[in-house]
PDB file of N, CA and C in Angstrom:
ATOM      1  N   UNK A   1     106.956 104.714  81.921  1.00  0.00           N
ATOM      2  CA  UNK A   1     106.744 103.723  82.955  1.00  0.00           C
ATOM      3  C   UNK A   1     106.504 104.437  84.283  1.00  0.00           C
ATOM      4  N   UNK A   2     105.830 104.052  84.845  1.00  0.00           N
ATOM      5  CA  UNK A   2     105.465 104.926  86.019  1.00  0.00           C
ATOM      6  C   UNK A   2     106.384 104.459  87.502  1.00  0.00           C
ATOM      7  N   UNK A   3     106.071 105.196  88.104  1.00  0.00           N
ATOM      8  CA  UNK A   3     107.877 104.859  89.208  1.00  0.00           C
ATOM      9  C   UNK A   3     107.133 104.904  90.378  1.00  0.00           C
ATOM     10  N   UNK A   4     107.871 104.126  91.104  1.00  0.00           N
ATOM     11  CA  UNK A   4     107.272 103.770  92.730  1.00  0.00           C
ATOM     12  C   UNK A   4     108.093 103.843  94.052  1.00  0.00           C
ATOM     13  N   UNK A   5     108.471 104.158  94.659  1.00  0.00           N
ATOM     14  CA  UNK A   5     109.141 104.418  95.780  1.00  0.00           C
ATOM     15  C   UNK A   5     108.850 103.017  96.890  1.00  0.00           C
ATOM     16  N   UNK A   6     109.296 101.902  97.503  1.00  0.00           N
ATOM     17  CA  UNK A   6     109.268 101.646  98.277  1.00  0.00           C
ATOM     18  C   UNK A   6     109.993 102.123 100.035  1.00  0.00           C
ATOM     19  N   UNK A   7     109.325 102.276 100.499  1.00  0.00           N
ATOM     20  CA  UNK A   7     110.384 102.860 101.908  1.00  0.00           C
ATOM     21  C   UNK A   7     109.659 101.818 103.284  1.00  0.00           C
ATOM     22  N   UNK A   8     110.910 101.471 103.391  1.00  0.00           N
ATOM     23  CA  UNK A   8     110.486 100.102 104.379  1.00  0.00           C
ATOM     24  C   UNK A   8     112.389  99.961 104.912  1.00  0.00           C
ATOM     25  N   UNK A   9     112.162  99.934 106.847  1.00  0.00           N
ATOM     26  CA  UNK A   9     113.734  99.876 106.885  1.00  0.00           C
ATOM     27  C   UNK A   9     114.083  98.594 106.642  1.00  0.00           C
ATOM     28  N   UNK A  10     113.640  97.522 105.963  1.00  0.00           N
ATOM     29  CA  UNK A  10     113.755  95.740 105.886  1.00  0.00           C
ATOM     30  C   UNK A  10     113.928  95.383 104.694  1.00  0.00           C
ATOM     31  N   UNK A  11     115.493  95.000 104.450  1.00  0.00           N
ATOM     32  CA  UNK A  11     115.767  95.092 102.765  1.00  0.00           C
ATOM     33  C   UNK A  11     114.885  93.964 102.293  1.00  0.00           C
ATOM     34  N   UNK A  12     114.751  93.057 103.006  1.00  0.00           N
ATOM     35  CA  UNK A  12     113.738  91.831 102.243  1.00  0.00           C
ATOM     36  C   UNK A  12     112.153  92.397 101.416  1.00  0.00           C
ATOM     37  N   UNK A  13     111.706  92.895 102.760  1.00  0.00           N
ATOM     38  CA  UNK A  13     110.511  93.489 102.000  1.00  0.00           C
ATOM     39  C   UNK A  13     110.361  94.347 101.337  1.00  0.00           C
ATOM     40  N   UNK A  14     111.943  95.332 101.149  1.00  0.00           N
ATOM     41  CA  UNK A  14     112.059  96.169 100.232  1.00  0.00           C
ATOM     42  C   UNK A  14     112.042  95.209  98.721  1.00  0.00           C
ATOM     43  N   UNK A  15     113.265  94.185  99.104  1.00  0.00           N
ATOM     44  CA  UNK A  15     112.732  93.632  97.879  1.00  0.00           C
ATOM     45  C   UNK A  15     111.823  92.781  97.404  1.00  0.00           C
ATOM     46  N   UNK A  16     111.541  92.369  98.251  1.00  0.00           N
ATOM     47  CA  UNK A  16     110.203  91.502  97.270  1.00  0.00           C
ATOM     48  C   UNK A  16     109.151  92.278  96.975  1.00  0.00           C
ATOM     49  N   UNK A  17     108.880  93.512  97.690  1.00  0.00           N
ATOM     50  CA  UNK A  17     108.082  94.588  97.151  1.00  0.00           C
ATOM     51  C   UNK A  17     108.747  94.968  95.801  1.00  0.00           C
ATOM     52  N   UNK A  18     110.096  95.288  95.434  1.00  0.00           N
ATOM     53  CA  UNK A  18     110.509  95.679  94.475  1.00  0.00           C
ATOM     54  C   UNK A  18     110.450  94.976  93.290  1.00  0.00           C
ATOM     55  N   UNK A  19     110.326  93.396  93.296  1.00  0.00           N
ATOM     56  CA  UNK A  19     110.449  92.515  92.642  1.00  0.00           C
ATOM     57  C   UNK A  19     108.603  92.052  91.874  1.00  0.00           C
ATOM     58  N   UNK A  20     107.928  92.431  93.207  1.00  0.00           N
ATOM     59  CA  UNK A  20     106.313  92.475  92.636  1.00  0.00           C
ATOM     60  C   UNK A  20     106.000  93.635  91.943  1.00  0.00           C
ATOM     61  N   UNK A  21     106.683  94.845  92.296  1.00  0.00           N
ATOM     62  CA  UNK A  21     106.062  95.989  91.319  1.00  0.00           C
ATOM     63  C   UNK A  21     106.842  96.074  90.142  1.00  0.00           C
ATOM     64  N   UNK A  22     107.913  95.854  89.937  1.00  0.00           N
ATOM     65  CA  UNK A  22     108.614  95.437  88.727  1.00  0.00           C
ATOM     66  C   UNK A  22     107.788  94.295  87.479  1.00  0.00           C
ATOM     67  N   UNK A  23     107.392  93.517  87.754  1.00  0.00           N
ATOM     68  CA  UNK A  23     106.252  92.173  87.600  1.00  0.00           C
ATOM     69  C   UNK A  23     105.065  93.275  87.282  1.00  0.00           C
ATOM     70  N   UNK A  24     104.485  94.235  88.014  1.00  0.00           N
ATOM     71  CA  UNK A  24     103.208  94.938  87.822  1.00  0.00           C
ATOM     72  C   UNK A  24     104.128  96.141  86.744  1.00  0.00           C
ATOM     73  N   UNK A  25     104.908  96.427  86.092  1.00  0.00           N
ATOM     74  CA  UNK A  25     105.511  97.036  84.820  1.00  0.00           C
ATOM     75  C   UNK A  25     106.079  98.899  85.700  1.00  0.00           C
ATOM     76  N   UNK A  26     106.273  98.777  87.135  1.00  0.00           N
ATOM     77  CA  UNK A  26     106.817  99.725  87.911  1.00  0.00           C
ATOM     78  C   UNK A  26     108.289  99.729  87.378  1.00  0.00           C
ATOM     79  N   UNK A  27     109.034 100.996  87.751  1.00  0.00           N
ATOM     80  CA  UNK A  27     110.297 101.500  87.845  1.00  0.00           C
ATOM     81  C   UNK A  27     110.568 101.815  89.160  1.00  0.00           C
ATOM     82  N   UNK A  28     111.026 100.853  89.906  1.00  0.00           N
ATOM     83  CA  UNK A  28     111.556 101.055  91.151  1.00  0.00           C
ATOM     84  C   UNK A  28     112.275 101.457  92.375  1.00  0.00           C
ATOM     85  N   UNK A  29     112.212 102.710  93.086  1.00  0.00           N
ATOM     86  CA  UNK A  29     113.500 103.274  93.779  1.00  0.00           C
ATOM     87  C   UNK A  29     113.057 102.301  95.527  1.00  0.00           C
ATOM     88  N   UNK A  30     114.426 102.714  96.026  1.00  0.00           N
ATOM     89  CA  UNK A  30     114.281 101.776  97.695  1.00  0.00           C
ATOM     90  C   UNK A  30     114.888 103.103  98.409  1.00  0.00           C
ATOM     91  N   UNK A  31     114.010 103.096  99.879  1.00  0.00           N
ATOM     92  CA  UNK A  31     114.718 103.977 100.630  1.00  0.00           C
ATOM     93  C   UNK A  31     114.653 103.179 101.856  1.00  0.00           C
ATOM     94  N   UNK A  32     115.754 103.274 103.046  1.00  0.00           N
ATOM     95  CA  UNK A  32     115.687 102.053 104.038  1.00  0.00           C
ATOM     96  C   UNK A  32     115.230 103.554 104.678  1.00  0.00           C
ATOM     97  N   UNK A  33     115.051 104.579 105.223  1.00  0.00           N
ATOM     98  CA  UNK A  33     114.210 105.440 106.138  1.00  0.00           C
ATOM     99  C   UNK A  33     114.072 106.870 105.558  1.00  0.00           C
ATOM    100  N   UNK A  34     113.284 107.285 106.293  1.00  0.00           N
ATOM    101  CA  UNK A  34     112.338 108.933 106.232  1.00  0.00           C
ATOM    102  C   UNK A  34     113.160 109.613 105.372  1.00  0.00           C
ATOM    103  N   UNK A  35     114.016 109.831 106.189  1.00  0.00           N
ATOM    104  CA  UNK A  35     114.934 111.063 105.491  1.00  0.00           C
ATOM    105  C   UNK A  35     115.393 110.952 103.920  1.00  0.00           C
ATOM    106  N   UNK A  36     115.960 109.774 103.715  1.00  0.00           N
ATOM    107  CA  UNK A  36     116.336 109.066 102.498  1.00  0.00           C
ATOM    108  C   UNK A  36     114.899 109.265 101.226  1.00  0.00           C
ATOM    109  N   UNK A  37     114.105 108.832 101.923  1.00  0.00           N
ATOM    110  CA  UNK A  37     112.584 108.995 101.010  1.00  0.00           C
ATOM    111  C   UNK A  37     112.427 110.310 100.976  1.00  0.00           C
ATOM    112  N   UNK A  38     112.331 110.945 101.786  1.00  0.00           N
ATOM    113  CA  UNK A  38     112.147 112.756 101.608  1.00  0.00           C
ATOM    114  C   UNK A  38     113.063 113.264 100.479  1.00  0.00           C
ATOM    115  N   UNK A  39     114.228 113.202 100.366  1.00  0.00           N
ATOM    116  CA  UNK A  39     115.583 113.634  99.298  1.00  0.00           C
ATOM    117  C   UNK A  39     115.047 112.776  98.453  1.00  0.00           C
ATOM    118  N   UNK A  40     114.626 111.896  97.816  1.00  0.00           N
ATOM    119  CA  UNK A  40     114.063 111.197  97.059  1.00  0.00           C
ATOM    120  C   UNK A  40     113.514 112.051  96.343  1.00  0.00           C
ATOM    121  N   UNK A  41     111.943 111.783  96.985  1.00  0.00           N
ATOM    122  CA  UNK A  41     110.543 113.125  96.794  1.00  0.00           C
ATOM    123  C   UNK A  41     110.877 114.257  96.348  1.00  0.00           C
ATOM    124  N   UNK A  42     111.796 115.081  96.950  1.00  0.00           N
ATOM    125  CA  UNK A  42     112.449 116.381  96.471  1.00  0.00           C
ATOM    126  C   UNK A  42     112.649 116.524  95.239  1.00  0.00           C
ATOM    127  N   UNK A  43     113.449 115.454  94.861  1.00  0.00           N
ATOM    128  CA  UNK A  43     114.316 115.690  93.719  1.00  0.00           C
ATOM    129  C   UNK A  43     113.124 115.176  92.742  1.00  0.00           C
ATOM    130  N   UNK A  44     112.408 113.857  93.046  1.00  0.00           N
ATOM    131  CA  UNK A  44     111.600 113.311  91.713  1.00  0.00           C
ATOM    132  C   UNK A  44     110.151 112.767  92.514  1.00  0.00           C
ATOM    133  N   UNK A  45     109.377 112.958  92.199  1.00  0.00           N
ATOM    134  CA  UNK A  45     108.176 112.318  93.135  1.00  0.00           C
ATOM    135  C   UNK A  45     107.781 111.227  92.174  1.00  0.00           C
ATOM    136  N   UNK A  46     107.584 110.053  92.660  1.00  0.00           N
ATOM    137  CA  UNK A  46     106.807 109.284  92.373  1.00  0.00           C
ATOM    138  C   UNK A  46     105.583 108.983  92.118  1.00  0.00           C
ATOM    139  N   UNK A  47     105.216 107.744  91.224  1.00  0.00           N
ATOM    140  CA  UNK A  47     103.446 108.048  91.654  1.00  0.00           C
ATOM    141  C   UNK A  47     103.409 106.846  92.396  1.00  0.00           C
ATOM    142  N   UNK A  48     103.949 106.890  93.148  1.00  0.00           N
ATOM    143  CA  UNK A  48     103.244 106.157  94.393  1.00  0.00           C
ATOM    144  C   UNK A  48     104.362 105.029  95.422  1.00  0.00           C
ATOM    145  N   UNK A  49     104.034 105.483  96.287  1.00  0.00           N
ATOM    146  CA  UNK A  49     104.904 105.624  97.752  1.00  0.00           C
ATOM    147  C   UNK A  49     104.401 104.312  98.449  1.00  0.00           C
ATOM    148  N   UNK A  50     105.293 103.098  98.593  1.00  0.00           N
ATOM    149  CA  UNK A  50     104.706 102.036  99.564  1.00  0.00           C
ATOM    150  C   UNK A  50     105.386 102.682 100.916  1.00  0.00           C
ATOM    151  N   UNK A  51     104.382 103.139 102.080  1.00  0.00           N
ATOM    152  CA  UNK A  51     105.498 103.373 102.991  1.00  0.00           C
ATOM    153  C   UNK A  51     105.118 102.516 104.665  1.00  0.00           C
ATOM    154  N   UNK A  52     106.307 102.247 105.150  1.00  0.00           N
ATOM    155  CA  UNK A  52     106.298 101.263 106.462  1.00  0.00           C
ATOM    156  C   UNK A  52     105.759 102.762 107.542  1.00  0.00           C
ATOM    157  N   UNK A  53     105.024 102.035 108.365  1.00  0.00           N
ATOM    158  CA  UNK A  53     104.965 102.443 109.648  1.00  0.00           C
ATOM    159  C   UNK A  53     105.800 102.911 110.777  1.00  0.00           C
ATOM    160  N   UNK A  54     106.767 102.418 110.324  1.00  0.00           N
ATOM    161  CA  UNK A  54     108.155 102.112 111.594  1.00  0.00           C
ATOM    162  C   UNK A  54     109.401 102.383 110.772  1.00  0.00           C
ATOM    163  N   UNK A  55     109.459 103.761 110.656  1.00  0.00           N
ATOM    164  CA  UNK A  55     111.065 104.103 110.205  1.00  0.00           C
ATOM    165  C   UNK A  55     111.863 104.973 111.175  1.00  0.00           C
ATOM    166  N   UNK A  56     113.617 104.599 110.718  1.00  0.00           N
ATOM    167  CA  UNK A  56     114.398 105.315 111.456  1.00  0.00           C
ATOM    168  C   UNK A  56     114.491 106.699 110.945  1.00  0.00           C
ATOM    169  N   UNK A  57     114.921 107.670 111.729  1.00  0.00           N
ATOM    170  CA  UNK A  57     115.110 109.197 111.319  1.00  0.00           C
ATOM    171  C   UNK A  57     113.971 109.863 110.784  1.00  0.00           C
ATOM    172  N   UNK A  58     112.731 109.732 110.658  1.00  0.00           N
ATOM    173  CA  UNK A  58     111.579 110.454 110.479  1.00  0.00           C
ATOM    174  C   UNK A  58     110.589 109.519 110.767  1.00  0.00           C
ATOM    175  N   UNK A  59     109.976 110.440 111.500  1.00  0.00           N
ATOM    176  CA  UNK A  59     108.504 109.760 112.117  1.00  0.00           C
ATOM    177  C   UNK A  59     107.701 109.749 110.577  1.00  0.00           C
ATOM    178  N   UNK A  60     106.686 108.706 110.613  1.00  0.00           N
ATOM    179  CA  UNK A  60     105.479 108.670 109.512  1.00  0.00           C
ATOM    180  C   UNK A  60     104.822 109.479 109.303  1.00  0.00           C
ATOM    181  N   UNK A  61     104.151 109.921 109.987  1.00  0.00           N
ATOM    182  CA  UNK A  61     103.128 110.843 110.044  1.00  0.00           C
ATOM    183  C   UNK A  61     104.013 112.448 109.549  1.00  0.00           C
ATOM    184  N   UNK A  62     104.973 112.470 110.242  1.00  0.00           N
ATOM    185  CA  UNK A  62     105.908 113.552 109.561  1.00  0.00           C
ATOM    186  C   UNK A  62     106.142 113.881 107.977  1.00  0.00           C
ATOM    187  N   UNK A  63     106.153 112.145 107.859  1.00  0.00           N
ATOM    188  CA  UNK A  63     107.205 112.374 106.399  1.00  0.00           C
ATOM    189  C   UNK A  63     105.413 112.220 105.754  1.00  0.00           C
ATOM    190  N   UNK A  64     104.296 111.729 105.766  1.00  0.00           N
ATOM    191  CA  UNK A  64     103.371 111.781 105.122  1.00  0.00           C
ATOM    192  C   UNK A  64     102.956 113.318 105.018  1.00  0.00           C
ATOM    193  N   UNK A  65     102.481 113.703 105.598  1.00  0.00           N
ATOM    194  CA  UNK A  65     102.480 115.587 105.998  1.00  0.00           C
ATOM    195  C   UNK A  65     103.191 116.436 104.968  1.00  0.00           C
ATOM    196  N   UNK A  66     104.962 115.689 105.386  1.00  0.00           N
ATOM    197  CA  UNK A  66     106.036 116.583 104.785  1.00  0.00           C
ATOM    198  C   UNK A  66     105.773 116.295 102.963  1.00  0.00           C
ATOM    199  N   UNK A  67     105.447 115.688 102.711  1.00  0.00           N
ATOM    200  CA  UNK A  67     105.504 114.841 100.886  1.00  0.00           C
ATOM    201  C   UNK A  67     104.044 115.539 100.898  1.00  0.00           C
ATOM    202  N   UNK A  68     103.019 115.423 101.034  1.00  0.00           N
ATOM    203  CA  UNK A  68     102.023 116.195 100.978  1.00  0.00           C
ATOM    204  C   UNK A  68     101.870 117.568 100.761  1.00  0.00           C
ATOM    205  N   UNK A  69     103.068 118.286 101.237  1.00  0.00           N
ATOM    206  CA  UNK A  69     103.205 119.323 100.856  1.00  0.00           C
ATOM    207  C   UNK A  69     103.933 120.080  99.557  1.00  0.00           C
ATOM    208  N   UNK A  70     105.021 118.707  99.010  1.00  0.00           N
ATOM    209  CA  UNK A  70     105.872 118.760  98.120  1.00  0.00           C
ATOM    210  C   UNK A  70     105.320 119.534  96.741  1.00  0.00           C
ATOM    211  N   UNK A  71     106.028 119.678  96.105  1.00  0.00           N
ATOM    212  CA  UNK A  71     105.244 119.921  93.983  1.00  0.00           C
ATOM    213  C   UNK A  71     104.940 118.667  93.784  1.00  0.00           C
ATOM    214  N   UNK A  72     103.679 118.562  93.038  1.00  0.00           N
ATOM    215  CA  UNK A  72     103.449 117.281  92.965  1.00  0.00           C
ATOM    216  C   UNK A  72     102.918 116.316  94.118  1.00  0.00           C
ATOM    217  N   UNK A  73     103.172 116.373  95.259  1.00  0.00           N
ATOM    218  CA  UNK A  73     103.249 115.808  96.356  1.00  0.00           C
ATOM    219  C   UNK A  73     101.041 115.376  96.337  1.00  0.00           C
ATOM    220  N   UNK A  74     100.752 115.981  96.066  1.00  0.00           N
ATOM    221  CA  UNK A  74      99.036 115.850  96.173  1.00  0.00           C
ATOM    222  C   UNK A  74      98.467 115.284  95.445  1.00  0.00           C
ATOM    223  N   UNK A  75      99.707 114.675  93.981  1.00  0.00           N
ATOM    224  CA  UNK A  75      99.086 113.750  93.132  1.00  0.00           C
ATOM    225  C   UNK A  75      99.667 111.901  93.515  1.00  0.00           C
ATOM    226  N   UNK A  76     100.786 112.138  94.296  1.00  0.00           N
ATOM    227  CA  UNK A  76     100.971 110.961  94.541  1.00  0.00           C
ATOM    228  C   UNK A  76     100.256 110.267  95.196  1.00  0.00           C
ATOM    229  N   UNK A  77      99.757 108.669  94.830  1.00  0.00           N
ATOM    230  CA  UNK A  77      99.548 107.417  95.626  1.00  0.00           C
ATOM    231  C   UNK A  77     100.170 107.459  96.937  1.00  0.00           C
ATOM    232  N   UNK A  78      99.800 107.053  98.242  1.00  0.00           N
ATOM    233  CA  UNK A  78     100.775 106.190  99.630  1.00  0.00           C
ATOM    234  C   UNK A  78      99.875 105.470 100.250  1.00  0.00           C
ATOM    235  N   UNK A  79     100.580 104.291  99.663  1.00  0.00           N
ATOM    236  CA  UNK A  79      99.963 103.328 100.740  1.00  0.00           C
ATOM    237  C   UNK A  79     100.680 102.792 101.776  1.00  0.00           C
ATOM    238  N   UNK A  80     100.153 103.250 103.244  1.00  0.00           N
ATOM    239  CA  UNK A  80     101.009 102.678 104.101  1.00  0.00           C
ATOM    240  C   UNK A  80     100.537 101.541 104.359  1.00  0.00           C
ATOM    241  N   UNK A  81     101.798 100.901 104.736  1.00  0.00           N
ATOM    242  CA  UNK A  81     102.143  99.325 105.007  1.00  0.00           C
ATOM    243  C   UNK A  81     102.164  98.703 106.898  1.00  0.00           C
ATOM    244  N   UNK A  82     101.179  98.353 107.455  1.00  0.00           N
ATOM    245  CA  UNK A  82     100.814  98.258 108.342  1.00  0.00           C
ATOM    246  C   UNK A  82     101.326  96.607 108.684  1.00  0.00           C
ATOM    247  N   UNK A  83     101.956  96.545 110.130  1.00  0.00           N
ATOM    248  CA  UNK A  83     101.941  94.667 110.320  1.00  0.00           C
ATOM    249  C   UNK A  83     100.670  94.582 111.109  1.00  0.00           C
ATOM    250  N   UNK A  84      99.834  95.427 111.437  1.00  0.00           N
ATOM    251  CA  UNK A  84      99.021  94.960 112.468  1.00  0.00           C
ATOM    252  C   UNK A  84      97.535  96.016 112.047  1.00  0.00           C
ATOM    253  N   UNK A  85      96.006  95.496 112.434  1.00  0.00           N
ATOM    254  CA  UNK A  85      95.037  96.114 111.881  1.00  0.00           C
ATOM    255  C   UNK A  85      94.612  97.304 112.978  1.00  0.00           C
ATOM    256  N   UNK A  86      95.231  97.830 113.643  1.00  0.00           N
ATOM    257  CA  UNK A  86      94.846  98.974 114.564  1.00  0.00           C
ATOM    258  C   UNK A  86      94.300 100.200 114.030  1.00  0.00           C
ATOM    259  N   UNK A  87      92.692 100.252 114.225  1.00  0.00           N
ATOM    260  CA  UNK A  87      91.969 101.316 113.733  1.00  0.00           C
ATOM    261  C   UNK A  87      92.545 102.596 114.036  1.00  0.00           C
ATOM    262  N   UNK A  88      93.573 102.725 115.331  1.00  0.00           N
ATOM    263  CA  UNK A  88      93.709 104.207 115.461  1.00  0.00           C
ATOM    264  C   UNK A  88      94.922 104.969 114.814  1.00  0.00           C
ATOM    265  N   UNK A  89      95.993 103.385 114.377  1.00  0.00           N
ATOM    266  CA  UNK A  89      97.375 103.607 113.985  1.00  0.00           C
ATOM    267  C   UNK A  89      96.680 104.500 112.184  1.00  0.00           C
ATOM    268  N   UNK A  90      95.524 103.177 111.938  1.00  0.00           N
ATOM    269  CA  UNK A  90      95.241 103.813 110.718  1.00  0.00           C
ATOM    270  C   UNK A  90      94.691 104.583 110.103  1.00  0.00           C
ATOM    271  N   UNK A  91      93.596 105.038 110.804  1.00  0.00           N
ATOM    272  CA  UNK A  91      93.499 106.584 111.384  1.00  0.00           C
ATOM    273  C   UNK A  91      94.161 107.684 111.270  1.00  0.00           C
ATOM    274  N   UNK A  92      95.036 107.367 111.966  1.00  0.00           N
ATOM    275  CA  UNK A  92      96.250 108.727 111.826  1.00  0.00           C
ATOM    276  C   UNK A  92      97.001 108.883 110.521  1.00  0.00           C
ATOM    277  N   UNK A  93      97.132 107.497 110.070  1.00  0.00           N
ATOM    278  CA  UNK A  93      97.956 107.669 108.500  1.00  0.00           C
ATOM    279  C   UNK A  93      97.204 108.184 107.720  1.00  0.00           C
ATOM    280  N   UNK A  94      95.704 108.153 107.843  1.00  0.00           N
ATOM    281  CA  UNK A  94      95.079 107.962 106.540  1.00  0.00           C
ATOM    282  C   UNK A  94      94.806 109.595 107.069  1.00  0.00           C
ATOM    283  N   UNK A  95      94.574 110.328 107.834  1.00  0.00           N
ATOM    284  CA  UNK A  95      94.463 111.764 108.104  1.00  0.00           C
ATOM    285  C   UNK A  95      95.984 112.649 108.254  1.00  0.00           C
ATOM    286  N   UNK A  96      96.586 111.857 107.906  1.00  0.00           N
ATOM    287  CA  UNK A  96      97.790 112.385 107.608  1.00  0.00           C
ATOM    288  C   UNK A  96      98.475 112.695 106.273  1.00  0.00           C
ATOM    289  N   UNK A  97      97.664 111.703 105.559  1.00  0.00           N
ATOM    290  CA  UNK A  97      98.048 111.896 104.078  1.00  0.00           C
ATOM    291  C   UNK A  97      97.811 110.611 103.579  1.00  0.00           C
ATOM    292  N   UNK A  98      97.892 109.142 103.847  1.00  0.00           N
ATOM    293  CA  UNK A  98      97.680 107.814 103.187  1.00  0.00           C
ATOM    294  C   UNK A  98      96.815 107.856 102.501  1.00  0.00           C
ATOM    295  N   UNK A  99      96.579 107.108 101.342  1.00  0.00           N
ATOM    296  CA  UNK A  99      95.276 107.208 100.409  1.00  0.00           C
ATOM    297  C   UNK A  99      94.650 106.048 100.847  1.00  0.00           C
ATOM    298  N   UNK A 100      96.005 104.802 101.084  1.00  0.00           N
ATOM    299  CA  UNK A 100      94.997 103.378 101.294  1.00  0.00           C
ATOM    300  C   UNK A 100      95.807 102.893 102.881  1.00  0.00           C
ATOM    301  N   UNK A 101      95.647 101.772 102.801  1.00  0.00           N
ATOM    302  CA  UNK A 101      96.653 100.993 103.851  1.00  0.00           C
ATOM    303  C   UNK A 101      96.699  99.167 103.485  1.00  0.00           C
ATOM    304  N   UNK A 102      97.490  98.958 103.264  1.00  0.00           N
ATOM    305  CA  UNK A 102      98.002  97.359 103.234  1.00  0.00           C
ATOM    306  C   UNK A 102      98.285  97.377 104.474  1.00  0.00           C
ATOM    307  N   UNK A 103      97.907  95.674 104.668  1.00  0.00           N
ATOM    308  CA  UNK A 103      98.224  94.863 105.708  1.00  0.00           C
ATOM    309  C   UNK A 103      99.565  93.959 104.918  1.00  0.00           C
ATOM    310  N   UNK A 104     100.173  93.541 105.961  1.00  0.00           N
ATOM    311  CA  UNK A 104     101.569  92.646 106.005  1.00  0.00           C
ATOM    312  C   UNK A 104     101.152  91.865 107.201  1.00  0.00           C
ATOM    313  N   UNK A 105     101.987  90.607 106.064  1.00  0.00           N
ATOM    314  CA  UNK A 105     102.402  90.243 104.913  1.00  0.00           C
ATOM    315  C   UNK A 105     101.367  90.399 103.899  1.00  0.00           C
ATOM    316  N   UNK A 106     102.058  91.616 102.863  1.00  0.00           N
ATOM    317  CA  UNK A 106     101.990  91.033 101.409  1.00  0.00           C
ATOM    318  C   UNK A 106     102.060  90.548 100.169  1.00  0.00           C
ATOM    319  N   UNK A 107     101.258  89.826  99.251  1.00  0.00           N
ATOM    320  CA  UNK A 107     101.782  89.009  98.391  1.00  0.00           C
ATOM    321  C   UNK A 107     101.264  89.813  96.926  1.00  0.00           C
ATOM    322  N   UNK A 108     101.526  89.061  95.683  1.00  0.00           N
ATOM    323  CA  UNK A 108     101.644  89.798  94.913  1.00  0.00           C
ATOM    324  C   UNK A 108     100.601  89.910  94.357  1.00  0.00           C
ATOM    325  N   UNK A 109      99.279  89.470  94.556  1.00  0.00           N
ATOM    326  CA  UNK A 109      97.777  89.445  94.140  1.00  0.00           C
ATOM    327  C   UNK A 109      97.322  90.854  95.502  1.00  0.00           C
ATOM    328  N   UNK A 110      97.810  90.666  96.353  1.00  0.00           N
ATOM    329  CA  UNK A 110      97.054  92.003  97.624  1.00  0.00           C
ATOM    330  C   UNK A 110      97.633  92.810  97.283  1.00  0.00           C
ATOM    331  N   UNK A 111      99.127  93.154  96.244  1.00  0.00           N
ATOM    332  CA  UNK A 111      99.131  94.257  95.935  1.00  0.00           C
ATOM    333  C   UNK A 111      98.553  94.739  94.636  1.00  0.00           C
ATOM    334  N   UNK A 112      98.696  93.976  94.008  1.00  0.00           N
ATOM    335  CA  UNK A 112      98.097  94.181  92.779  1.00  0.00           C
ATOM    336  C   UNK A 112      96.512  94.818  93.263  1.00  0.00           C
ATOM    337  N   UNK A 113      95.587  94.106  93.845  1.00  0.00           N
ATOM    338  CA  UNK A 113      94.418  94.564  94.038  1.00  0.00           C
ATOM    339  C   UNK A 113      94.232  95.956  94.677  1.00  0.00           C
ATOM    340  N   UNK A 114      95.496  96.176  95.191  1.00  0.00           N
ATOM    341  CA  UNK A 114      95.400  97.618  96.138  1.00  0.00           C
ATOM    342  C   UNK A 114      96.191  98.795  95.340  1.00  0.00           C
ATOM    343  N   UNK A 115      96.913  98.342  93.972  1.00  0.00           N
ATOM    344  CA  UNK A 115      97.187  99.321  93.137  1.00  0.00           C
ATOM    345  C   UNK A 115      95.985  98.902  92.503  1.00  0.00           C
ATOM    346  N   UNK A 116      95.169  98.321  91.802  1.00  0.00           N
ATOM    347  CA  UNK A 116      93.709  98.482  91.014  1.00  0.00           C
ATOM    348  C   UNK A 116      92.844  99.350  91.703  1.00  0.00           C
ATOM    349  N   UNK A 117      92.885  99.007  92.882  1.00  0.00           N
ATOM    350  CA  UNK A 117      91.745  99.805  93.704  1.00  0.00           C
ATOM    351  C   UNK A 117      91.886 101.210  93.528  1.00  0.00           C
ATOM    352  N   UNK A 118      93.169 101.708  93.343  1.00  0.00           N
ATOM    353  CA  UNK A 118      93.713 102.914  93.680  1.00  0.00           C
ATOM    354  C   UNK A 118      93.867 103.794  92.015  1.00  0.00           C
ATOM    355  N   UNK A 119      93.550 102.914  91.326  1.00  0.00           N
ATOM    356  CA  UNK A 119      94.024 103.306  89.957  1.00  0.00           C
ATOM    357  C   UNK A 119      95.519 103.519  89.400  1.00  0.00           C
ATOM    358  N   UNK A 120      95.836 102.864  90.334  1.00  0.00           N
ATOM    359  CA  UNK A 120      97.268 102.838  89.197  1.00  0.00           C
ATOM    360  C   UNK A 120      97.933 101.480  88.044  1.00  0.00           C
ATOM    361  N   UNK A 121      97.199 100.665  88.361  1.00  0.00           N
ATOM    362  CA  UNK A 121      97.282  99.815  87.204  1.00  0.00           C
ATOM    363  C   UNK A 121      95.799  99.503  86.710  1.00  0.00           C
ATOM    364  N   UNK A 122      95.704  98.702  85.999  1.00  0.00           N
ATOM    365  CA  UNK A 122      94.039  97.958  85.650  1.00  0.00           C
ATOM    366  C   UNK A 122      93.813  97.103  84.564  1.00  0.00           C
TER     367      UNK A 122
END
């Protein structure tokens, strides 16, 4: 079963993210910030990283960079999770390491389409 990391500091959208990729046949870990997701990564990488914009104790762009560099780290999925469509915020993620970017709110058909897009389900 393939495993997914959500990291979002908002247990709600941790879970209902957790609850849609579970539904899409995921194995699910939760991290409420950076640091927590990094010790994660370390120990087991995922294939594929939902990650928020706005975490405590590690900047984004840091922890995208930092996992990028990991074993494994260059095969994982990240899609960062954006509340707002700012070309330059997304920009920086996606030259930082993001493969895609979701907009929020999302539901369980926009993710589904953005793991198809990405090849991890189909």
């Amino acid at each position: 079963m393939k495993q997914a990391l959500i990291v979002d500091d908002s247990a709600v959208i941790r879970k209902v993210a957790s609850r849609i990729l579970e539904l899409l046949h995921f194995e699910t870990a939760e991290a409420d910030d950076g640091a927590k997701a990094l010790e994660y990564c370390a120990h087991s990488m995922p294939d594929v990283i939902l990650l928020d914009w706005s975490m405590p104790r590690t900047d984004t762009l840091d922890f995208l960079r930092t996992v990028r560099r990991l074993p494994s780290g260059s095969q994982t999925k990240i899609i960062f999770c954006a509340t707002e469509n700012d070309p330059v915020v997304i920009g920086r993620a996606l030259r930082a390491g993001a493969d895609d970017v979701l907009l929020k709110p999302y539901d369980h058909c926009g993710l589904q389409e953005k793991f198809e897009d990405n090849g991890l389900i189909w």
